[in-house]
Protein backbone atom coordinates (compact mmCIF):
# COMPACT_ATOMS: atom_id res chain seq x y z
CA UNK A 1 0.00 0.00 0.00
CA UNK A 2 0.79 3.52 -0.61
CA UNK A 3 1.95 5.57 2.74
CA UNK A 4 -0.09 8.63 2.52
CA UNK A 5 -0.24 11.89 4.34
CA UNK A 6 -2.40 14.75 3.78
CA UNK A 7 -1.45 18.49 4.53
CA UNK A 8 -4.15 20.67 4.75
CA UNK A 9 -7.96 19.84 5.53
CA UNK A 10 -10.30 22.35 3.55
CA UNK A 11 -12.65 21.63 1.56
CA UNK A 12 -10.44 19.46 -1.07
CA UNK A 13 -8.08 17.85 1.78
CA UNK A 14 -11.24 16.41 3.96
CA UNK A 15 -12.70 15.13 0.16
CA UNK A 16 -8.92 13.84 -0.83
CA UNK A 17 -8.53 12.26 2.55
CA UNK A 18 -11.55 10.11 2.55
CA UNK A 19 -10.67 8.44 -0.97
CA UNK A 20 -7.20 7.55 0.37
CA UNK A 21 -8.87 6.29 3.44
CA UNK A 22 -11.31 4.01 1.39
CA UNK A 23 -9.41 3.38 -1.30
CA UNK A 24 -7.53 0.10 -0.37
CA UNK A 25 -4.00 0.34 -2.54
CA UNK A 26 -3.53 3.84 -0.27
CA UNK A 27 -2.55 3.82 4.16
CA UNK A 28 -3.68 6.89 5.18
CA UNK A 29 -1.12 7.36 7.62
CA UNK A 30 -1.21 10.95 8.82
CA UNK A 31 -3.20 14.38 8.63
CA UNK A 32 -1.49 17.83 8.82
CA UNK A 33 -3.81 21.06 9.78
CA UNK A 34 -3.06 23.86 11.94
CA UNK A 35 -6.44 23.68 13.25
CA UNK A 36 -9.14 20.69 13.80
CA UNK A 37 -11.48 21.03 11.07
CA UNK A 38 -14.41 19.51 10.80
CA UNK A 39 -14.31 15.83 9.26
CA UNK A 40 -16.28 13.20 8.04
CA UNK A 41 -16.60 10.42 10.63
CA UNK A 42 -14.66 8.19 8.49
CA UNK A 43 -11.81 9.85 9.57
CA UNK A 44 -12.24 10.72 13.01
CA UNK A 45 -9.87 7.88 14.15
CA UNK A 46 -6.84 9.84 12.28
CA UNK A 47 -4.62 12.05 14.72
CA UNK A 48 -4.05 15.90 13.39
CA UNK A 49 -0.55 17.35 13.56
CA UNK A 50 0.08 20.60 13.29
CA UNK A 51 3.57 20.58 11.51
CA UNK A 52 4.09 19.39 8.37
CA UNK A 53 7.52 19.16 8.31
CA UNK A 54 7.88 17.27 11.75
CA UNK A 55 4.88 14.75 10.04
CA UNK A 56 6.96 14.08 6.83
CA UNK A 57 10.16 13.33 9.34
CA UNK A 58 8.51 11.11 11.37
CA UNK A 59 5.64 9.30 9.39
CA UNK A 60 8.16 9.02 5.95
CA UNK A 61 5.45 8.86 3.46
CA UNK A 62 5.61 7.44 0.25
CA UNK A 63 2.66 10.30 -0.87
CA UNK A 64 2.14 13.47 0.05
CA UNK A 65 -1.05 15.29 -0.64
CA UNK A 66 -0.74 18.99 -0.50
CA UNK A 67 -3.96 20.73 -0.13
CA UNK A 68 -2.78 24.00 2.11
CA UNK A 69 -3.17 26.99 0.37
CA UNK A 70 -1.51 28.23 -2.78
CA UNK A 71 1.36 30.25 -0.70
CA UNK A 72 2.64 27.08 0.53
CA UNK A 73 2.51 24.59 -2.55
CA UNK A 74 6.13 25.04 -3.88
CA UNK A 75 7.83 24.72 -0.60
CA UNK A 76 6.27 21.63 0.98
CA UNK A 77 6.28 20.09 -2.49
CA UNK A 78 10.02 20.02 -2.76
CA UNK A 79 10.34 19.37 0.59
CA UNK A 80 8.31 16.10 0.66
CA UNK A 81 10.09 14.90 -3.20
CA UNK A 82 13.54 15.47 -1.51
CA UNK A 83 12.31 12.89 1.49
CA UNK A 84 11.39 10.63 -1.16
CA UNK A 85 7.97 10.81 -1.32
CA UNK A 86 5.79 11.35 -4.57
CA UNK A 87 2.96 14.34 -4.36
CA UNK A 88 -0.26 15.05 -5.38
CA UNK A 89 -0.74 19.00 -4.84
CA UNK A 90 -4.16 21.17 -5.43
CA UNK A 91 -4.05 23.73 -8.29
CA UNK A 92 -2.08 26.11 -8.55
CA UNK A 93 0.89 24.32 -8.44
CA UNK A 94 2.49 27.41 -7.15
CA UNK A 95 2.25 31.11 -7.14
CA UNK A 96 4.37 32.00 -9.70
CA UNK A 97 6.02 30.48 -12.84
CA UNK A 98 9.43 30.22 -11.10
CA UNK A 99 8.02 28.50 -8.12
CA UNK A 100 5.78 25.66 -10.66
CA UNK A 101 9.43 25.27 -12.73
CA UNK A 102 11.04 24.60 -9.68
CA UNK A 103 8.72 21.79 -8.09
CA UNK A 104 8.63 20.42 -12.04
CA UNK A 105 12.43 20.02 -12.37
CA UNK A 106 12.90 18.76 -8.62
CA UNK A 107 10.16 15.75 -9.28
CA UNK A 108 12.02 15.24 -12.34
CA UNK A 109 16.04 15.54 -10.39
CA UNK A 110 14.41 13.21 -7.86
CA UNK A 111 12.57 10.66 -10.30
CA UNK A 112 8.71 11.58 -7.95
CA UNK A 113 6.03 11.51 -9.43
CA UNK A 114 3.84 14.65 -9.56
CA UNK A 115 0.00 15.10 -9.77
CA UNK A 116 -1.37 18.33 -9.97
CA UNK A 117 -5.21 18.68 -9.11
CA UNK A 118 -6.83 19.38 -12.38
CA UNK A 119 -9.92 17.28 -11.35
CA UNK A 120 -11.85 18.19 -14.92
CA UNK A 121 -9.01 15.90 -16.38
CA UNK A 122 -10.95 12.91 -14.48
CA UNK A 123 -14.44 13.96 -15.14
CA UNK A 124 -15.85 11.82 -18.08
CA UNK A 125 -18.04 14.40 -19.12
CA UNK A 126 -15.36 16.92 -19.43
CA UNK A 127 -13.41 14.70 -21.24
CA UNK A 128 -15.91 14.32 -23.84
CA UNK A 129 -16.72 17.94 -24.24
CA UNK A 130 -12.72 18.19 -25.07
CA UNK A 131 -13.01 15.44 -27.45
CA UNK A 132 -16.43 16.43 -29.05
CA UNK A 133 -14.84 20.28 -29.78
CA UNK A 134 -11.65 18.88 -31.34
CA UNK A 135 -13.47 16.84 -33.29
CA UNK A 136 -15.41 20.03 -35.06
CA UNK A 137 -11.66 21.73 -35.68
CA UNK A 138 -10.32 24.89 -34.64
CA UNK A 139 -9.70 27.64 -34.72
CA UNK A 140 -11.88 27.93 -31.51
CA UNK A 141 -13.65 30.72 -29.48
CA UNK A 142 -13.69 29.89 -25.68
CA UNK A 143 -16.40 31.08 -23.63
CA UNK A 144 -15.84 30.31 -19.86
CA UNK A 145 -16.90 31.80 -16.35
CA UNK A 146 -17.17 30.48 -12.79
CA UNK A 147 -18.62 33.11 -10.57
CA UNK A 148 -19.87 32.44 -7.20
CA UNK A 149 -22.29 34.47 -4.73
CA UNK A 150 -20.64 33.29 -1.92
CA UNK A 151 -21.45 34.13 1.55
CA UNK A 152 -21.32 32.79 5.66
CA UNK A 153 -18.13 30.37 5.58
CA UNK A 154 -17.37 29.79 1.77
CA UNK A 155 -16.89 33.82 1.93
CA UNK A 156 -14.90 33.46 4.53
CA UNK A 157 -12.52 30.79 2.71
CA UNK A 158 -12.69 32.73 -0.49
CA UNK A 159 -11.35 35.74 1.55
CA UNK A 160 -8.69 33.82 2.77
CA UNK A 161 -7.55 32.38 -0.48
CA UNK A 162 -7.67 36.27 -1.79
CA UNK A 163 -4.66 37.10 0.46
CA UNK A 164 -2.13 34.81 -2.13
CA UNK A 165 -4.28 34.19 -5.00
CA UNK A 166 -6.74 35.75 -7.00
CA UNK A 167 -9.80 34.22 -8.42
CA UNK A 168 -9.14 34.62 -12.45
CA UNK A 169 -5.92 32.46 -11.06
CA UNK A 170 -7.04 30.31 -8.08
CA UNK A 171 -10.27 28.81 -10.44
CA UNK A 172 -9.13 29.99 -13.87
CA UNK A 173 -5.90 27.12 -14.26
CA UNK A 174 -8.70 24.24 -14.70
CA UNK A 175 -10.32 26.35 -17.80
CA UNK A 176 -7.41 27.13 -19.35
CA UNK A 177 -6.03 23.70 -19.18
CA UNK A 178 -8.75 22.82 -21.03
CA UNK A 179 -8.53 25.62 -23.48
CA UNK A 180 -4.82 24.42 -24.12
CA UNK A 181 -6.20 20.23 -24.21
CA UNK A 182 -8.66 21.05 -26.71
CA UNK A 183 -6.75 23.72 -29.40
CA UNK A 184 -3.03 22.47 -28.82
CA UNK A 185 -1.32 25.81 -30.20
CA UNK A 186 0.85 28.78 -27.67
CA UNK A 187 -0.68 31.31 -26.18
CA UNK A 188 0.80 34.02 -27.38
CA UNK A 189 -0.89 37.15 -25.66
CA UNK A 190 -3.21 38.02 -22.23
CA UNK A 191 -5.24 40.99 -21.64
CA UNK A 192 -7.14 41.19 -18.05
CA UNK A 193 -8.85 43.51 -16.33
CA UNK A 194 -10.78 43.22 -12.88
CA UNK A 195 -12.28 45.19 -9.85
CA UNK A 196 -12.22 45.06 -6.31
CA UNK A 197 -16.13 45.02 -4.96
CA UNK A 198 -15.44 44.71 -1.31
CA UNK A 199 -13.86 46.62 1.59
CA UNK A 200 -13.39 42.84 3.47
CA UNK A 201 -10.46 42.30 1.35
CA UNK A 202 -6.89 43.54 0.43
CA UNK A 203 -6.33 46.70 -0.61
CA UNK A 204 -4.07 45.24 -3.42
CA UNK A 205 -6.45 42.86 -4.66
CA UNK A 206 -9.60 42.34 -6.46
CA UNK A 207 -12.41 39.80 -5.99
CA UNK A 208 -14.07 39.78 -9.96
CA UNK A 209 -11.76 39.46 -12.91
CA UNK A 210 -11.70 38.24 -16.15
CA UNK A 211 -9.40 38.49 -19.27
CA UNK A 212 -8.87 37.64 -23.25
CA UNK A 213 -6.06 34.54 -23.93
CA UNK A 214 -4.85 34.98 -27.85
CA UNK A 215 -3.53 31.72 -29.44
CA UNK A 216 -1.08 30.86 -32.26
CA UNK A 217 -3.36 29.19 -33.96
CA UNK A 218 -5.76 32.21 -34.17
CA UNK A 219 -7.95 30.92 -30.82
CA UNK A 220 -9.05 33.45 -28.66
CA UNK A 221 -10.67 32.36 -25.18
CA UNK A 222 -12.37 34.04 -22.17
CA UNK A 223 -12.39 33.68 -18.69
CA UNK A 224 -14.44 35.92 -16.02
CA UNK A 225 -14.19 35.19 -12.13
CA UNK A 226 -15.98 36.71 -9.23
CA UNK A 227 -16.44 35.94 -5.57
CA UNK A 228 -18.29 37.40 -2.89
CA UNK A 229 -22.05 38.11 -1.81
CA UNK A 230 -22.49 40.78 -4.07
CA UNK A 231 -22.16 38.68 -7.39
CA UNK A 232 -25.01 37.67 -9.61
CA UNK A 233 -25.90 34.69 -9.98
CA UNK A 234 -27.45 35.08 -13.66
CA UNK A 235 -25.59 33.31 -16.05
CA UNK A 236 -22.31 32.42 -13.61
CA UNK A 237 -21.77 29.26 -15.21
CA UNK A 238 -20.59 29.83 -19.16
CA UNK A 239 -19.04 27.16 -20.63
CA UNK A 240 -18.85 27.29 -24.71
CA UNK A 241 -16.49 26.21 -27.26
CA UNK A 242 -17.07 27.29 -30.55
CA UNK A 243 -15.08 26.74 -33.95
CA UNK A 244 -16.02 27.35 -37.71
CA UNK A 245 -18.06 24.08 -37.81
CA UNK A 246 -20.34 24.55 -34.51
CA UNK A 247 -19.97 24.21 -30.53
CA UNK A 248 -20.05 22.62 -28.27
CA UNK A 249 -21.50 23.71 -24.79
CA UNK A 250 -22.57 22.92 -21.58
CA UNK A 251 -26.25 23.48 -20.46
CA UNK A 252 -27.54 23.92 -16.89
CA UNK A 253 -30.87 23.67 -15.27
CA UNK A 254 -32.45 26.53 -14.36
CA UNK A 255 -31.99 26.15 -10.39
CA UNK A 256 -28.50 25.90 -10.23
CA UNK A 257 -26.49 27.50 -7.05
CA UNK A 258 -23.25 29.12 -7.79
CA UNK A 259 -22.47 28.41 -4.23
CA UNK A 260 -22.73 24.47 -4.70
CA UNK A 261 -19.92 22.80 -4.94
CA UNK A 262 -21.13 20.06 -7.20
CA UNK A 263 -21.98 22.49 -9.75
CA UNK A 264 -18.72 23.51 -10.33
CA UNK A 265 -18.03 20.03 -12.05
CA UNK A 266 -21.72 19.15 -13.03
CA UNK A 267 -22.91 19.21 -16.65
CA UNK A 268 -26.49 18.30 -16.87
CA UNK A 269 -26.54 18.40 -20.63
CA UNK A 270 -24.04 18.27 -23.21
CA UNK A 271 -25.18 19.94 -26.80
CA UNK A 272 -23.28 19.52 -29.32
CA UNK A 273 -24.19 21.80 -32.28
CA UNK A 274 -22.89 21.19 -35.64
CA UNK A 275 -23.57 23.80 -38.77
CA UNK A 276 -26.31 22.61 -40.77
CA UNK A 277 -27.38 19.86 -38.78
CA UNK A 278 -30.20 19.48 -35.84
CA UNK A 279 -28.74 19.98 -32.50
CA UNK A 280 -27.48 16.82 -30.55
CA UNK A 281 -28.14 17.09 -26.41
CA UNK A 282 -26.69 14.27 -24.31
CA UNK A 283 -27.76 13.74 -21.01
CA UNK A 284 -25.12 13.53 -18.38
CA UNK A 285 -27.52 13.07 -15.51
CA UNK A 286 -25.52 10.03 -14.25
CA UNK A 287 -22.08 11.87 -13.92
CA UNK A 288 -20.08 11.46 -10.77
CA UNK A 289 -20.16 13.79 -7.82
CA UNK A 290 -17.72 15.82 -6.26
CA UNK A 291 -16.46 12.98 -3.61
CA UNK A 292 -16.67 10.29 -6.83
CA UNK A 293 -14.17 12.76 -8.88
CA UNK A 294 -11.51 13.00 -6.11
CA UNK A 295 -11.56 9.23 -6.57
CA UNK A 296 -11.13 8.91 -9.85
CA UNK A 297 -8.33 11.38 -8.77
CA UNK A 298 -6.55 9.78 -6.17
CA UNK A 299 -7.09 6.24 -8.47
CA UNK A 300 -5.09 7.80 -10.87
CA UNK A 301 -2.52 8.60 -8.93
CA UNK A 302 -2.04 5.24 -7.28
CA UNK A 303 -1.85 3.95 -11.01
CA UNK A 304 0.39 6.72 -11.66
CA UNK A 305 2.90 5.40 -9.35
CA UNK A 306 2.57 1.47 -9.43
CA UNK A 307 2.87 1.51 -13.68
CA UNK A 308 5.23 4.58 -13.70
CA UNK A 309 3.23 6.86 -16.23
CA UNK A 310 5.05 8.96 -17.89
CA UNK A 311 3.70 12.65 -16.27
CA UNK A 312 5.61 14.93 -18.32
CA UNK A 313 3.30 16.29 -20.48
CA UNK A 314 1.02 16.83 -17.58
CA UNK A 315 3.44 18.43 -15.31
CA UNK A 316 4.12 20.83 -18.67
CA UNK A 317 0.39 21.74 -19.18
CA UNK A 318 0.26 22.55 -15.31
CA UNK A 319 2.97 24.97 -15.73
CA UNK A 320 1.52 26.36 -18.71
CA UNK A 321 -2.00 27.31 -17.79
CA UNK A 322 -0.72 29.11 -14.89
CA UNK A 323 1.46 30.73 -16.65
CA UNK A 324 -1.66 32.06 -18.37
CA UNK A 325 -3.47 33.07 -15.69
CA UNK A 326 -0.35 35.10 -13.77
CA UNK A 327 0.01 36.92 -17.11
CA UNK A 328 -3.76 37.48 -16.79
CA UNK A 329 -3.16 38.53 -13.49
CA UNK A 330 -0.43 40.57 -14.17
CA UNK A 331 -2.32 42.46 -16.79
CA UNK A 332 -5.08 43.28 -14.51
CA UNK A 333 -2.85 44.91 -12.03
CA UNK A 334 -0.73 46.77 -14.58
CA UNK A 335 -3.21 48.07 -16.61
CA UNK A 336 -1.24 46.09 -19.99
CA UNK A 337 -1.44 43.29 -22.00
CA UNK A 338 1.38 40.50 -21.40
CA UNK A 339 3.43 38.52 -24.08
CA UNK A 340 3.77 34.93 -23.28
């Protein structure tokens, strides 16, 4: 079995924690938090320790799931891939481009393997959506938003995450990894813009966002992000590809909560819409959950490790799609687009 221990219990840790624990190729052998969180009572029996260094000495891992936030992703990556261990870490992979090249070329100087948490890569329905829209051709327009009208705790954690990362790059990495799955060609060019609509947070920072992504290929995509109670929730879940030949998009039912976590990852209805032809709508009402993804998730990585997959490409696209949304970022606070 794999030695497993799990740093950070948010929403994602608690969720990654109970797969290991009933997932029987993973020992869940230790929990990191600097608090005692909440947990399901599946894992009540597991002690908490507060420091994660002292748990990698002592426990010796042969996994490390990193689930803290974004500040501290680099830093405990490397420092559980020098002890040996192989790591799963949340998205980002870091905070900035330096930081993601420096956990990719350690898992590589170390021979670990490394899983970053782009759960959309797992979800079937996801993975069809990629496949239908390369299927029509590109070049493609992408149409994507995530906004949330958060409020009671989830504001609370999304005004904690707003002290390192901002939402355009904290939720924007899945999108843009699947952008970059489904057209293939460089980004070339970012233009971003955003506002800050609270007094609760930074000075410095800004809680809606969104910005333009040019391609080499002649793609263009867009991404919009907002947190906080004052959002709308009118049409806060876009998700379109289009290309010469049609699009592809996904539908949702009319009583949808942007403050659900299962809708983040929930399709309802896939229509495909090809020029000239009737409309095709498949019915995804039998997708997995949430909980079911970070299975799939954690599966992977156990197969990851016992076959020795090849990551590289997926360590590459990690690196890349944040790299898009720091240059998005970057353009919002400078006022300019950003070559990349």
């Amino acid at each position: 079995m794999i030695r497993t221990l799990v740093a950070g219990l948010g929403t994602m840790g608690r969720s990654h924690a109970l797969a290991y624990h009933r997932n029987p190729a993973f020992d869940l052998v230790g929990l990191v938090n600097r608090s005692a969180p909440r947990l399901d009572p599946a894992l009540e029996g597991y002690a908490i320790e507060a420091d994660f260094h002292a748990a990698l000495s002592r426990l010796k891992p042969d996994l490390v799931n990193i689930s803290t936030y974004s500040d501290s992703h680099a830093d405990y990556a490397v420092a559980a891939m020098e002890a040996g261990a192989h790591v799963f870490v949340e998205k980002p992979l870091a905070t900035t481009v330096a930081d993601a090249r420096r956990v990719v070329d350690c898992a590589r100087a170390n021979g670990r393997k490394l899983v970053v948490g782009y759960i959309l890569r797992h979800h079937p329905s996801w993975m069809r959506l990629i496949a239908e829209a390369r299927a029509l051709g590109g070049p493609y327009v992408f149409r994507l938003n995530l906004n949330q009208q958060s409020s009671g705790p989830t504001w609370e954690v999304h005004k904690t995450l707003m002290q390192t990362t901002s939402p355009i790059v904290d939720c924007g990495v899945h999108y843009v990894d699947v952008m970059c799955q489904i057209t293939d060609a460089k980004p070339v060019e970012v233009r971003g813009m955003g506002l800050r609509l609270s007094e609760d947070i930074a000075p410095d920072m800004y809680n809606y966002g969104h910005f333009q992504v040019l391609f080499d290929d002649g793609s263009v995509g867009w991404y919009e992000a907002g947190w906080g109670p004052m959002m709308s929730d009118t049409a806060f879940f876009v998700k379109d590809v289009v290309s010469p030949r049609g699009a592809v998009s996904i539908r949702m039912p009319e009583d949808a909560k942007s403050d659900d976590h299962d809708t983040h990852t929930k399709t309802s209805t896939l229509r495909i819409h090809r020029v000239g032809q009737p409309d095709e709508d498949l019915n995804m009402a039998d997708e997995p959950g949430h909980q079911d993804l970070c299975e799939r998730e954690q599966a992977f990585v156990a197969r990851a490790i016992a076959e020795d997959l090849d990551l590289s490409r997926h360590m590459e696209d990690a690196v890349a799609s944040l790299a898009i949304c720091l240059a998005a970022d970057q353009s919002v606070r400078t006022g300019q687009p950003v070559k990349v």
